[in-house]
Protein backbone atom coordinates (compact mmCIF):
# COMPACT_ATOMS: atom_id res chain seq x y z
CA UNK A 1 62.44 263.94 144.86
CA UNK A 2 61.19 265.40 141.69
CA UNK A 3 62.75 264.58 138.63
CA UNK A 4 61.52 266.44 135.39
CA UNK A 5 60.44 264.61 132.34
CA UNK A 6 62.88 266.78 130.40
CA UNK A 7 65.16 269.72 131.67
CA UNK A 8 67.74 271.01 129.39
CA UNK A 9 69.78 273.24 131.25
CA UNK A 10 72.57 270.63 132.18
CA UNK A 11 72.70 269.82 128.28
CA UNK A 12 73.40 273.91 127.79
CA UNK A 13 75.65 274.05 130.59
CA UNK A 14 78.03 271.39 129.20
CA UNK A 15 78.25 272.93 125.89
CA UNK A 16 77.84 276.48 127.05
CA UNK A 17 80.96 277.66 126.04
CA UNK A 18 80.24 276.21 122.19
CA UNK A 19 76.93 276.77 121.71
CA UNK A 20 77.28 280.73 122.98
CA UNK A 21 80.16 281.47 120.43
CA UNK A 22 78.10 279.81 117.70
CA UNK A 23 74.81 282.06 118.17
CA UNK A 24 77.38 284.73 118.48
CA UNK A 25 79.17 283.53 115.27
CA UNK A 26 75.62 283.92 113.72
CA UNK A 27 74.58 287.30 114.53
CA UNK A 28 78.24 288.52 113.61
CA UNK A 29 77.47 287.20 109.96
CA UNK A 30 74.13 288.83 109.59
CA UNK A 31 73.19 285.93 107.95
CA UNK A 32 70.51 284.45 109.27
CA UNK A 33 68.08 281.96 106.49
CA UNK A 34 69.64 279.41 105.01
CA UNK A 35 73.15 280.17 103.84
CA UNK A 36 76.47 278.84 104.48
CA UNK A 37 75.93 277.68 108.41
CA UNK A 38 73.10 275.64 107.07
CA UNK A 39 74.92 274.57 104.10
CA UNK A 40 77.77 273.32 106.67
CA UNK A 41 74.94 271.14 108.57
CA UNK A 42 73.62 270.11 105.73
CA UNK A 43 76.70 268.36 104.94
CA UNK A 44 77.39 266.98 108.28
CA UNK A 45 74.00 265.55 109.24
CA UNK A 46 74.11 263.66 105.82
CA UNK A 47 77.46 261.96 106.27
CA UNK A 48 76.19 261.16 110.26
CA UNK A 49 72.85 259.38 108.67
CA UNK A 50 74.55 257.73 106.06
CA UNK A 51 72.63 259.44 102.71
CA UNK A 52 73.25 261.26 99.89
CA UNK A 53 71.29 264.26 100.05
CA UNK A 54 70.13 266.55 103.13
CA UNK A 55 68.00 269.43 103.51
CA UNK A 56 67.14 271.68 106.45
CA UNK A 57 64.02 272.83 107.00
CA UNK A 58 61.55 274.71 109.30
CA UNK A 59 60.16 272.05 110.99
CA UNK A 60 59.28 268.01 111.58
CA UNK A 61 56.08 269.06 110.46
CA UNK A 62 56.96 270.66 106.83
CA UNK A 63 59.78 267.85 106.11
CA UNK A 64 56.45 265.80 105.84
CA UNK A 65 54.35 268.11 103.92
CA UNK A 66 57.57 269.29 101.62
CA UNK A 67 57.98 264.82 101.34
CA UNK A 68 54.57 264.60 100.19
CA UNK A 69 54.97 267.84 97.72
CA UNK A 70 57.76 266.44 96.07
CA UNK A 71 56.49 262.69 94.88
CA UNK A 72 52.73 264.66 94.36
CA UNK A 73 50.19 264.02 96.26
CA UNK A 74 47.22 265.93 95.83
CA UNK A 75 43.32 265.62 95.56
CA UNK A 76 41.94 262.02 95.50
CA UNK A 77 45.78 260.40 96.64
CA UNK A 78 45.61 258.42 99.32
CA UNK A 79 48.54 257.73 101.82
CA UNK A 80 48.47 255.00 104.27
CA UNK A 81 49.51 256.25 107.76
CA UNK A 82 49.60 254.22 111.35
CA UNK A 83 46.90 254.97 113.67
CA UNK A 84 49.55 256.18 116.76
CA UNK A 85 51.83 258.97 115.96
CA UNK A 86 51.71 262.62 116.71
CA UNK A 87 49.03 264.46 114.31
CA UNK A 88 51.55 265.98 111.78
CA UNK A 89 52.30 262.06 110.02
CA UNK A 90 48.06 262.60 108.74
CA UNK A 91 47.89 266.27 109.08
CA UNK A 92 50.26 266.90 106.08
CA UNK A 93 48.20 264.72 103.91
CA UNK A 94 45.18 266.08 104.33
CA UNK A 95 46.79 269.96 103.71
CA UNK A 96 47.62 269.01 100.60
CA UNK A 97 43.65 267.79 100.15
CA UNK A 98 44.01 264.14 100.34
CA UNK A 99 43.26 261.30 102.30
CA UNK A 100 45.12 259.78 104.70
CA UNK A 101 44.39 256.17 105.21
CA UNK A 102 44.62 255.05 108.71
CA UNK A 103 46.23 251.47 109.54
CA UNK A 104 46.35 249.84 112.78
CA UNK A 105 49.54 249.23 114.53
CA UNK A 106 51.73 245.81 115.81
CA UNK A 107 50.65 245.51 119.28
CA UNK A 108 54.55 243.81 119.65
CA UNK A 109 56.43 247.37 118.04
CA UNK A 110 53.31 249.91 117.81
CA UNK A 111 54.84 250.67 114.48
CA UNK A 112 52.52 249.81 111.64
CA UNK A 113 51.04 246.28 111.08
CA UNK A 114 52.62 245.14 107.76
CA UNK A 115 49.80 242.76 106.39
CA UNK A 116 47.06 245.81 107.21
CA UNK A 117 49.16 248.49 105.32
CA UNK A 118 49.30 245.54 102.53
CA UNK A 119 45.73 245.00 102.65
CA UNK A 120 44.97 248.54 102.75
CA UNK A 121 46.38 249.51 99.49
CA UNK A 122 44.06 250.28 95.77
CA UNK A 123 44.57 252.12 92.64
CA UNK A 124 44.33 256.03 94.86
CA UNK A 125 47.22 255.03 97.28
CA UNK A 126 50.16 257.28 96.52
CA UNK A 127 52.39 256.54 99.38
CA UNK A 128 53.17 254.67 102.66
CA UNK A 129 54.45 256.94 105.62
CA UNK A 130 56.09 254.22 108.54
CA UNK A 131 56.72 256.22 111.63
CA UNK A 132 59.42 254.64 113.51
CA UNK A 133 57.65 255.59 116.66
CA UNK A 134 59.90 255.54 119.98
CA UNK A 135 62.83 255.02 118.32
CA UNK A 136 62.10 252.32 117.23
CA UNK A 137 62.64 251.28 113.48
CA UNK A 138 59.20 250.07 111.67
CA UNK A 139 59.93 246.57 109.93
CA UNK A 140 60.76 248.68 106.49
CA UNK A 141 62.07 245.44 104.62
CA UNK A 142 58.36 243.76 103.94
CA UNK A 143 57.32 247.47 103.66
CA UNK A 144 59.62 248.38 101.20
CA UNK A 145 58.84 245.18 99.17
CA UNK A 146 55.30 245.45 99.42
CA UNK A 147 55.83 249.20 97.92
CA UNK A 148 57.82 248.88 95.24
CA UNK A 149 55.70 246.12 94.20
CA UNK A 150 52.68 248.03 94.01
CA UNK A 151 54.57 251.32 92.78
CA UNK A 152 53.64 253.47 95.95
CA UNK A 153 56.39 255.66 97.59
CA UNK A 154 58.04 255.44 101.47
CA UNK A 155 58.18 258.71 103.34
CA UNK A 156 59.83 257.57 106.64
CA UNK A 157 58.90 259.53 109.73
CA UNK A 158 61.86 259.01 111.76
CA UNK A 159 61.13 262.67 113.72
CA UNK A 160 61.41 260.73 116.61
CA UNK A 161 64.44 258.42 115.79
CA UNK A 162 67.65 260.28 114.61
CA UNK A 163 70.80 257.71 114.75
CA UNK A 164 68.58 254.73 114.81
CA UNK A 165 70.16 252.16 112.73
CA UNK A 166 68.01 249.26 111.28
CA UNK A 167 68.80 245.89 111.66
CA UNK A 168 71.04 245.73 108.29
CA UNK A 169 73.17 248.77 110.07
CA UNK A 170 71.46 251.63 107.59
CA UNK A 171 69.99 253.89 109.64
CA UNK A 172 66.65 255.16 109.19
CA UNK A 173 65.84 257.81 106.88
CA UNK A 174 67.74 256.24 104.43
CA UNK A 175 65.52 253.28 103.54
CA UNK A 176 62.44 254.53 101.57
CA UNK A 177 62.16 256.82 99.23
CA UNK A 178 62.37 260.44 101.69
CA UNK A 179 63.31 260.38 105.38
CA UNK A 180 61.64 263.41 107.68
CA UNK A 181 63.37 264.38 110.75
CA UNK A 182 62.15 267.23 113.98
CA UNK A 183 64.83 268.76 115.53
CA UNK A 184 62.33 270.56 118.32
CA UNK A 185 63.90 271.17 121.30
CA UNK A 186 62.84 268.48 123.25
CA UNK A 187 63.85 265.99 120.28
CA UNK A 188 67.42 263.61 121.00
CA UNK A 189 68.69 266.29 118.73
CA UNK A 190 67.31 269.65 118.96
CA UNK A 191 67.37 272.84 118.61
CA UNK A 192 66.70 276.38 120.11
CA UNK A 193 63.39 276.25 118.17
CA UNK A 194 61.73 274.79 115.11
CA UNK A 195 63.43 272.61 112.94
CA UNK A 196 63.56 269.99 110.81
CA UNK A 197 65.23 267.44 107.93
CA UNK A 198 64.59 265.82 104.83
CA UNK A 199 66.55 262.98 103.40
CA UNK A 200 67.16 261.18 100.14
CA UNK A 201 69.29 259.22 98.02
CA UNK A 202 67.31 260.44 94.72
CA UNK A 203 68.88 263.24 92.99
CA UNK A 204 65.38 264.45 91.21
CA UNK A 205 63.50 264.11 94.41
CA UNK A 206 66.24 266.44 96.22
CA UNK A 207 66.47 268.90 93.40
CA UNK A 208 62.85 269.06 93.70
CA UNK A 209 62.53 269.48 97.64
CA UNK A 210 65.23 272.45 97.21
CA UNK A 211 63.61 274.77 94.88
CA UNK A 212 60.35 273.72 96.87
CA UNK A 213 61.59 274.52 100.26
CA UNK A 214 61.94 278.31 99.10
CA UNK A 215 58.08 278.87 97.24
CA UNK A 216 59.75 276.56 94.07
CA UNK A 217 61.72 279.46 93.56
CA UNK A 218 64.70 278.64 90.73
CA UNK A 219 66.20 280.75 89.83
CA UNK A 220 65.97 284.11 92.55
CA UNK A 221 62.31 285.25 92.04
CA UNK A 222 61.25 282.53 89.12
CA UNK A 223 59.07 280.33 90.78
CA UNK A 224 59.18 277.23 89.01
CA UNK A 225 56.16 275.62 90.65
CA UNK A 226 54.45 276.06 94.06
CA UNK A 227 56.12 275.56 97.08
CA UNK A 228 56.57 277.07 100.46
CA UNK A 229 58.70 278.59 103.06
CA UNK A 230 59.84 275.42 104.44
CA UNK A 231 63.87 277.10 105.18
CA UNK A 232 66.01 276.24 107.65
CA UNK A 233 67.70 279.10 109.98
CA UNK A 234 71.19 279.53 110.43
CA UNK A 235 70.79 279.97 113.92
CA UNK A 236 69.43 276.15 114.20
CA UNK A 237 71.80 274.95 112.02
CA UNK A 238 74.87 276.57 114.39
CA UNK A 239 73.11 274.70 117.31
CA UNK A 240 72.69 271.49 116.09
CA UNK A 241 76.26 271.58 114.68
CA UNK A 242 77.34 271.88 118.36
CA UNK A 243 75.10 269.21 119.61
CA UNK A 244 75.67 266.28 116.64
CA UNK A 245 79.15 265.25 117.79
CA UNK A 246 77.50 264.59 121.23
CA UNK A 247 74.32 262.02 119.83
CA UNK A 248 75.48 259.49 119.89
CA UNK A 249 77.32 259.64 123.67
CA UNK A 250 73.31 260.90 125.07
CA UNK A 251 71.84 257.75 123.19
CA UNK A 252 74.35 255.67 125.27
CA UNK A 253 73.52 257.27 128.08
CA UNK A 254 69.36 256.70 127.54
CA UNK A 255 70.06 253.10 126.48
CA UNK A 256 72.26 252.73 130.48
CA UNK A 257 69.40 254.63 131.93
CA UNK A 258 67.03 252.73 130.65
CA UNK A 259 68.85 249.20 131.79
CA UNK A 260 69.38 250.56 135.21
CA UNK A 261 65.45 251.65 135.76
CA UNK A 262 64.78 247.92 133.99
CA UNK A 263 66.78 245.96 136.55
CA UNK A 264 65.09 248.19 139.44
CA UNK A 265 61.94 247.22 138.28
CA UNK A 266 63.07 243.61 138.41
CA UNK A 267 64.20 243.28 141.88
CA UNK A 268 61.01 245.07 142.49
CA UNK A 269 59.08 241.96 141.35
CA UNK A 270 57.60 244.83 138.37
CA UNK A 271 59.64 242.88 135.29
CA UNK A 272 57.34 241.01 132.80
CA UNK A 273 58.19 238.82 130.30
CA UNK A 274 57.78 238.64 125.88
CA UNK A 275 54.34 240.08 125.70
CA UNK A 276 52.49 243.26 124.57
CA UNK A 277 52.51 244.57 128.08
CA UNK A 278 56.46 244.22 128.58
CA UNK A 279 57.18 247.05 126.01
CA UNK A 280 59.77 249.18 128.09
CA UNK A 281 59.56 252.05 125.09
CA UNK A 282 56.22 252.35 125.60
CA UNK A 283 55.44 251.59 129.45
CA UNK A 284 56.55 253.51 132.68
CA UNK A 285 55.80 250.35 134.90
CA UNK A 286 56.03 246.95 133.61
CA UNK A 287 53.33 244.44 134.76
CA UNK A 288 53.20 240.61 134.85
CA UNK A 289 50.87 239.96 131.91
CA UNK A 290 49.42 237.29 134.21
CA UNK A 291 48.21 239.77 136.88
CA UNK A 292 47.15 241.82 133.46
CA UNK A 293 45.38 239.03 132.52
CA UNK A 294 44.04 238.25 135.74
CA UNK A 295 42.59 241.71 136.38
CA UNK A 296 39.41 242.64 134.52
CA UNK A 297 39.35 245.73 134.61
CA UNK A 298 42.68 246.07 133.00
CA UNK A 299 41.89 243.92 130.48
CA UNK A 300 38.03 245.35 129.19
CA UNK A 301 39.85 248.81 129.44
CA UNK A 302 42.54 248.00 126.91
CA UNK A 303 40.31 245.93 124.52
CA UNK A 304 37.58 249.29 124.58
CA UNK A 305 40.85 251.22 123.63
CA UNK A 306 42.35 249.17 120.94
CA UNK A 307 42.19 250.73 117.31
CA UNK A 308 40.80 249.00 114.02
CA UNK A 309 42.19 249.27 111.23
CA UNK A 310 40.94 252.70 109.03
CA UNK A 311 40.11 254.23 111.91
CA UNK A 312 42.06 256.68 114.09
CA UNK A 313 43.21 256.00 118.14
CA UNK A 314 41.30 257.00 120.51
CA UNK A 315 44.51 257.57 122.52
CA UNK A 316 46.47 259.05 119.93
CA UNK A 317 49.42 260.60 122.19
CA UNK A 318 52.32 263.21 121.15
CA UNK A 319 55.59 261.45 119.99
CA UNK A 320 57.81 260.96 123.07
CA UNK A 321 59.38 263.89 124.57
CA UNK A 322 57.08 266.51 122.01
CA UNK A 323 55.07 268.75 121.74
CA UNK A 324 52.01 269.85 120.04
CA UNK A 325 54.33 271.79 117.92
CA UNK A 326 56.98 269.52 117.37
């Protein structure tokens, strides 16, 4: 039988009923950028995370780049970034013309290796982006240490990991200094296109990101400083309002799904133990590292394919369940 990777019709059937009177409940408004639908998520999605401050926006992909705006990076900054994530984590440093320093990853997590981001740091490193990659948190306490020691900011890419809660019980986004969400369709929580998040607890970082978001427009047609068109629709906003009360019920239902194919694979003699080829976020079939171990070929292909530190992957994939445009 063929089973699709991802197929969100029985999603929209369940809430069709909702989700139909709120793109309705849209287009009777006429009000369709911003406005009082997105003010109304705004609200909601901060409460749900657990943070002061939230901010739609058009994409995954401009959170980042509106992040990086706001703490200023420009020419000659440098911001440390782990080798495997989706493109967007180093393509929004290097819009704004600087250099995004590539780290090599935990082979345990593949989230970033703490004493290589450490190392990596010098007097031209403006920030630290940790991508919690899988859902999956990144070990923010040593990075968060290591960062305020050397006066360097977080952005947290979390586009991949709405509701994940670190091990103190925040949940992340709310840890560094910004927190940068996707809500593509394909995401745990998405929309009917493009759309994104940022997050803060700092109230001069958010009044910064919201007169940036809109060309650093403040007030109507003064434009403060540059910034973009980084807005939020109200039609994404409606949708994502329908689908937030449901999160954390799919997440459940991933976390069952993924215990059921796990003790499949077991009785299938496919389990392996503690070991970098036993990740189950990262592997569709688990093997015994000792047949790994034991098979050459497996082996020289994954030491030819492991990444060094300042240097990309070679096997850079998209974040799970995106797209290119994610």
């Amino acid at each position: 039988m063929k089973v699709p990777l991802l197929d969100l019709h029985p999603q929209y059937l369940a809430l069709k009923s909702e989700l139909d009177a709120a793109v309705l409940r849209v287009a009777a408004s006429q009000h369709f950028i911003l406005g009082p639908e997105v003010e109304v998520f705004e609200k909601e999605i901060a409460e749900y995370i657990g943070v002061k401050y939230a901010l739609g926006v058009s994409s995954g992909t401009d959170a980042l780049l509106l992040a990086l705006m706001a703490i200023g990076v420009g020419p000659g900054d440098e911001v440390i970034v782990p080798t495997f994530s989706f493109f967007a984590t180093a393509g929004a440093v290097s819009r704004l013309n600087a250099k995004p320093v590539f780290v090599d990853i935990d082979p345990k997590s593949f989230n970033i290796s703490i004493p290589l981001f450490q190392h990596s740091i010098n007097s031209h490193t403006k920030a630290v982006i940790p991508v919690h990659l899988f859902g999956q948190s990144a070990d923010m306490d040593p990075v968060m240490t290591i960062a305020r020691e050397r006066g360097i900011k977080v952005i947290e890419d979390a586009a991949q990991a709405i509701g994940v809660q670190y091990k103190d019980g925040r949940q992340v986004g709310t840890i560094g200094d910004i927190g940068c969400f996707s809500f593509f369709p394909s995401k745990n929580l998405g929309g009917y296109g493009d759309g994104g998040l940022v997050t803060t607890n700092d109230p001069d970082l958010y009044e910064m990101m919201k007169y940036q978001r809109v060309h650093g427009m403040h007030p109507k047609y003064y434009h403060k400083m540059i910034g973009g068109n980084f807005r939020l629709d109200a039609l994404q906003a409606a949708v994502l309002r329908v689908k937030l009360p449901h999160l954390n019920s799919w997440s459940e239902g991933r976390k069952n799904n993924a215990e059921l194919y796990n003790s499949l694979f077991l009785k299938a003699g496919l389990s392996a133990g503690p070991g970098r080829t036993a990740f189950d976020r990262q592997n569709r079939v688990l093997l015994p590292d000792s047949i790994y171990s034991n098979t050459p070929s497996l082996s020289s292909t994954s030491n030819s394919n492991t990444p060094q530190s300042g240097s990309p992957s070679n096997s850079n994939p998209p974040k799970s369940g995106s797209t290119p445009n994610s």
